[in-house]
C-alpha atoms as a PDB file:
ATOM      1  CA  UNK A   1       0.000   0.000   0.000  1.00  0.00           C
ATOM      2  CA  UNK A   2       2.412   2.305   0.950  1.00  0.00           C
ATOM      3  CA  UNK A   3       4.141   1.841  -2.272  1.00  0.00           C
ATOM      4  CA  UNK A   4       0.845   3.000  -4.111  1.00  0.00           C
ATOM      5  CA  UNK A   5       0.803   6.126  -2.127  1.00  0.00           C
ATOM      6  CA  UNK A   6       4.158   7.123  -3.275  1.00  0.00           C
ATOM      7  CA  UNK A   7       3.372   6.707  -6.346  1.00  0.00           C
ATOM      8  CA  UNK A   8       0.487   8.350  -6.278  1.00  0.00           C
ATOM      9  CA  UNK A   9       2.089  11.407  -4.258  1.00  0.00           C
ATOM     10  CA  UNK A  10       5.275  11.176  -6.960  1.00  0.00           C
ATOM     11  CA  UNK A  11       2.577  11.750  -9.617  1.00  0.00           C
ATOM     12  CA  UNK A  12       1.255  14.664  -8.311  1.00  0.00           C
ATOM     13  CA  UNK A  13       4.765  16.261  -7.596  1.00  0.00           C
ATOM     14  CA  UNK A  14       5.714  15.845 -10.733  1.00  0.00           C
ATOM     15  CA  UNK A  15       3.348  17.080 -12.802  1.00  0.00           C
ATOM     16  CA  UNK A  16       3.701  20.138 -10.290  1.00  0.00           C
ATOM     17  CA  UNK A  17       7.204  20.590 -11.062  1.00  0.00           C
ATOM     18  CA  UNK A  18       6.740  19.575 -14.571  1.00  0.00           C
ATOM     19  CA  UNK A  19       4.619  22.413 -15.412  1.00  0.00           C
ATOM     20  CA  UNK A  20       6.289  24.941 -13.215  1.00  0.00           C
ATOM     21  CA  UNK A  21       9.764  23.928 -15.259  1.00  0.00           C
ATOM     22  CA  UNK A  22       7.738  24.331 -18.303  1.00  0.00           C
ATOM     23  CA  UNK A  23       6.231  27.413 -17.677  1.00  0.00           C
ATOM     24  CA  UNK A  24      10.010  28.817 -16.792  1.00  0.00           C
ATOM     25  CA  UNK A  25      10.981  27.177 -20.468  1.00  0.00           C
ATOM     26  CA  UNK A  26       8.615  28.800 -22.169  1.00  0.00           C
ATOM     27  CA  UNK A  27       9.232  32.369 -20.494  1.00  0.00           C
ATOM     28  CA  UNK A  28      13.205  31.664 -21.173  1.00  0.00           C
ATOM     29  CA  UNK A  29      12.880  30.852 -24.533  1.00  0.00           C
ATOM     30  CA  UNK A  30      10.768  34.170 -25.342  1.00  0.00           C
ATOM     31  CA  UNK A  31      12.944  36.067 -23.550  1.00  0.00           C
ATOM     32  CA  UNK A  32      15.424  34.737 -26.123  1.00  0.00           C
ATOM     33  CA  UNK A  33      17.039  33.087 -23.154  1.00  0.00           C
ATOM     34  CA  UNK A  34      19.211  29.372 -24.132  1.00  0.00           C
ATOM     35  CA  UNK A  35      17.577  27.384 -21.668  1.00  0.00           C
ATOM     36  CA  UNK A  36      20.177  24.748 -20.892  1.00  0.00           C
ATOM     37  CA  UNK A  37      19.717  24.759 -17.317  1.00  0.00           C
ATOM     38  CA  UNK A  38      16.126  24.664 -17.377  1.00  0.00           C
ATOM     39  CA  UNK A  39      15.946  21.477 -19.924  1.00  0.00           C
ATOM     40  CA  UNK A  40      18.470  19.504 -17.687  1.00  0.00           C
ATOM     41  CA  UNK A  41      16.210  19.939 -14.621  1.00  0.00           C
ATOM     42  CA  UNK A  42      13.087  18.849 -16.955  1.00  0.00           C
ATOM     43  CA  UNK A  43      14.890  15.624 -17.640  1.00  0.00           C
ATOM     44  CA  UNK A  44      15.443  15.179 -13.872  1.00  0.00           C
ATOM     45  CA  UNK A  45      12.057  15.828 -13.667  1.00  0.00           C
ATOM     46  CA  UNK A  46      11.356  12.746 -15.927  1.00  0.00           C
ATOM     47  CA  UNK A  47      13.656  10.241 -14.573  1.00  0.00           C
ATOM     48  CA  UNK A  48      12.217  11.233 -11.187  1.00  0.00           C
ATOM     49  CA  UNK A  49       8.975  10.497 -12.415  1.00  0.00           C
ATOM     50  CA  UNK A  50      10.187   7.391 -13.738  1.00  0.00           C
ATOM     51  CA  UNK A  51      11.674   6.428 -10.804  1.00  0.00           C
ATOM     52  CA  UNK A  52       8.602   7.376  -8.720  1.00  0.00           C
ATOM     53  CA  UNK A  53       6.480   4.444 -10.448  1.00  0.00           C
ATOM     54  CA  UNK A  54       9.012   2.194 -10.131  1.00  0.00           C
ATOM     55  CA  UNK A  55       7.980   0.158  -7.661  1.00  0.00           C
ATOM     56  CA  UNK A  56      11.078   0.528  -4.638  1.00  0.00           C
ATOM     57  CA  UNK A  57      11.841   2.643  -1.458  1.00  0.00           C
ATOM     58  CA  UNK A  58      15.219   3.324  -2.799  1.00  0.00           C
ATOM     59  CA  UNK A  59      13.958   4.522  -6.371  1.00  0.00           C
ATOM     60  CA  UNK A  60      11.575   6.389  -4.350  1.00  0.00           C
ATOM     61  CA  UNK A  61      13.853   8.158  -2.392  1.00  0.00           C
ATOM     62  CA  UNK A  62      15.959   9.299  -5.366  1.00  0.00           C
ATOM     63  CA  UNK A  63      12.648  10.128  -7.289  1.00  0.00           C
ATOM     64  CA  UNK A  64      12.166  12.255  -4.162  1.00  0.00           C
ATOM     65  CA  UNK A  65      15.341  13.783  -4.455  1.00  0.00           C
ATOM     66  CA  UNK A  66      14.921  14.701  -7.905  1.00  0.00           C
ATOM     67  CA  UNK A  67      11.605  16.640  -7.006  1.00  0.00           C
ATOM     68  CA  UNK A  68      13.374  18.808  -4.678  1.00  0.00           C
ATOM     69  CA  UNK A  69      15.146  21.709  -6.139  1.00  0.00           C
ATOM     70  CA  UNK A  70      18.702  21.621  -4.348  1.00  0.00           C
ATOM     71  CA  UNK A  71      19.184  17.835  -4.333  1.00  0.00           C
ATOM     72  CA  UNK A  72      18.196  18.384  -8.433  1.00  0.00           C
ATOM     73  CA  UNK A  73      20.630  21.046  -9.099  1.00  0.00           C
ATOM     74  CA  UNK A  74      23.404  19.168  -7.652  1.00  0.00           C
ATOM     75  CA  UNK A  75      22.137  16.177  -9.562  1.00  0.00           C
ATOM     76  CA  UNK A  76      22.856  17.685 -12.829  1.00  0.00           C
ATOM     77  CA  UNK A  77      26.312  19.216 -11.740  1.00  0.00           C
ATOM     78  CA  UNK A  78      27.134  15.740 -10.822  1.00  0.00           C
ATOM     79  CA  UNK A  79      26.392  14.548 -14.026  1.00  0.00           C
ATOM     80  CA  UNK A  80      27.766  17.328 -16.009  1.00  0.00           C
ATOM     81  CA  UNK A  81      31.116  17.023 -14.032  1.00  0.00           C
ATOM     82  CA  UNK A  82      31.100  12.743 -14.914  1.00  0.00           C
ATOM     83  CA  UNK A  83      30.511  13.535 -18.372  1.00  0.00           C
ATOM     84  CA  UNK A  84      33.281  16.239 -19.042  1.00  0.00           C
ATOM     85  CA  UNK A  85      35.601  13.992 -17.360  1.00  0.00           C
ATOM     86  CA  UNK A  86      34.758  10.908 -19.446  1.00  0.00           C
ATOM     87  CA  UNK A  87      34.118  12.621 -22.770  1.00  0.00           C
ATOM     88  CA  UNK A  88      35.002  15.957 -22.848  1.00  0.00           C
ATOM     89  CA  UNK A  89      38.798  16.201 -23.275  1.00  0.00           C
ATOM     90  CA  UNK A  90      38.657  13.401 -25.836  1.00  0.00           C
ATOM     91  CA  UNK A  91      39.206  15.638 -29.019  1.00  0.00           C
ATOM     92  CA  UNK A  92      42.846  17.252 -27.056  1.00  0.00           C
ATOM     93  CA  UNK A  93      44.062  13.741 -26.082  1.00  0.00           C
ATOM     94  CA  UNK A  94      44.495  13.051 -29.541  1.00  0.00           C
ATOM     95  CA  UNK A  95      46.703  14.838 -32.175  1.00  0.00           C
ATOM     96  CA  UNK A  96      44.104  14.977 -35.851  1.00  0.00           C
ATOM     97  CA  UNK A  97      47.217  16.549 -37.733  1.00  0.00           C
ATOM     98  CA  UNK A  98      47.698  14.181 -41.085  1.00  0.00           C
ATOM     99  CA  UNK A  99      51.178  14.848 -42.447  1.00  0.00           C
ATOM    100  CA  UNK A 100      51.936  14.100 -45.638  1.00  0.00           C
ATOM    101  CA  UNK A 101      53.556  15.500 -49.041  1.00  0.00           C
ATOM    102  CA  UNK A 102      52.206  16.994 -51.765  1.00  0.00           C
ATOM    103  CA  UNK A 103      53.072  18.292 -55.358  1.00  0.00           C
ATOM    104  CA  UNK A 104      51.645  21.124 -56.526  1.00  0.00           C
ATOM    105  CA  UNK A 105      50.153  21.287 -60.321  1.00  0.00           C
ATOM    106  CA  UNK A 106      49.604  24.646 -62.475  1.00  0.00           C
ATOM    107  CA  UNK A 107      47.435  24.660 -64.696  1.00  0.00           C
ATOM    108  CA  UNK A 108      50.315  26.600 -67.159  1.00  0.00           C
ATOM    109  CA  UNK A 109      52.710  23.355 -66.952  1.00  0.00           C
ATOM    110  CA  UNK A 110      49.607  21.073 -68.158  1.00  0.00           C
ATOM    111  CA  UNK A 111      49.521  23.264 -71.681  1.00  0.00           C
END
């Protein structure tokens, strides 16, 4: 039972924060605002959603987290801060530089 209540608790949260985020979206966007930061807490948003129905007490709790602002903020620094580390200094680790000779042609020597 008390599994249903979450769930049904999580629901209502979300959709909360869901339409609060896109209300914020909206007024970014015609503010001609890039709305990065807003986006990345809608997908937190989701997954806490997600999460919510999962049947669990520790998805729960991190669905939870995810509702609340602070928790979701450092949610998406966390995961900005993972990614950059894994992926983002891949294109300097690596030298793209392609040596090789070439001859050059005028079109006066072909005549």
């Amino acid at each position: 039972m008390l599994i249903f209540l979450t769930a049904i608790v999580g629901v209502f949260f979300v959709r909360q924060q869901g339409i609060s985020t896109f209300q914020k979206l909206t007024a970014q966007l015609q503010n001609l605002e890039a709305p990065v930061q807003t986006m990345f807490e809608g997908l937190v948003i989701l997954v806490a959603g997600i999460l919510l129905i999962t049947p669990g007490f520790f998805t729960d709790a991190l669905g939870f987290l995810g509702l609340i602002p602070v928790s979701r903020i450092i949610f998406i620094k966390l995961v900005a801060s993972y990614m950059l580390s894994r992926y983002g200094n891949q294109n300097n680790q690596h030298d793209s530089t392609i040596e090789g000779d070439y001859i050059e042609i005028d079109d006066e020597e072909k005549k």
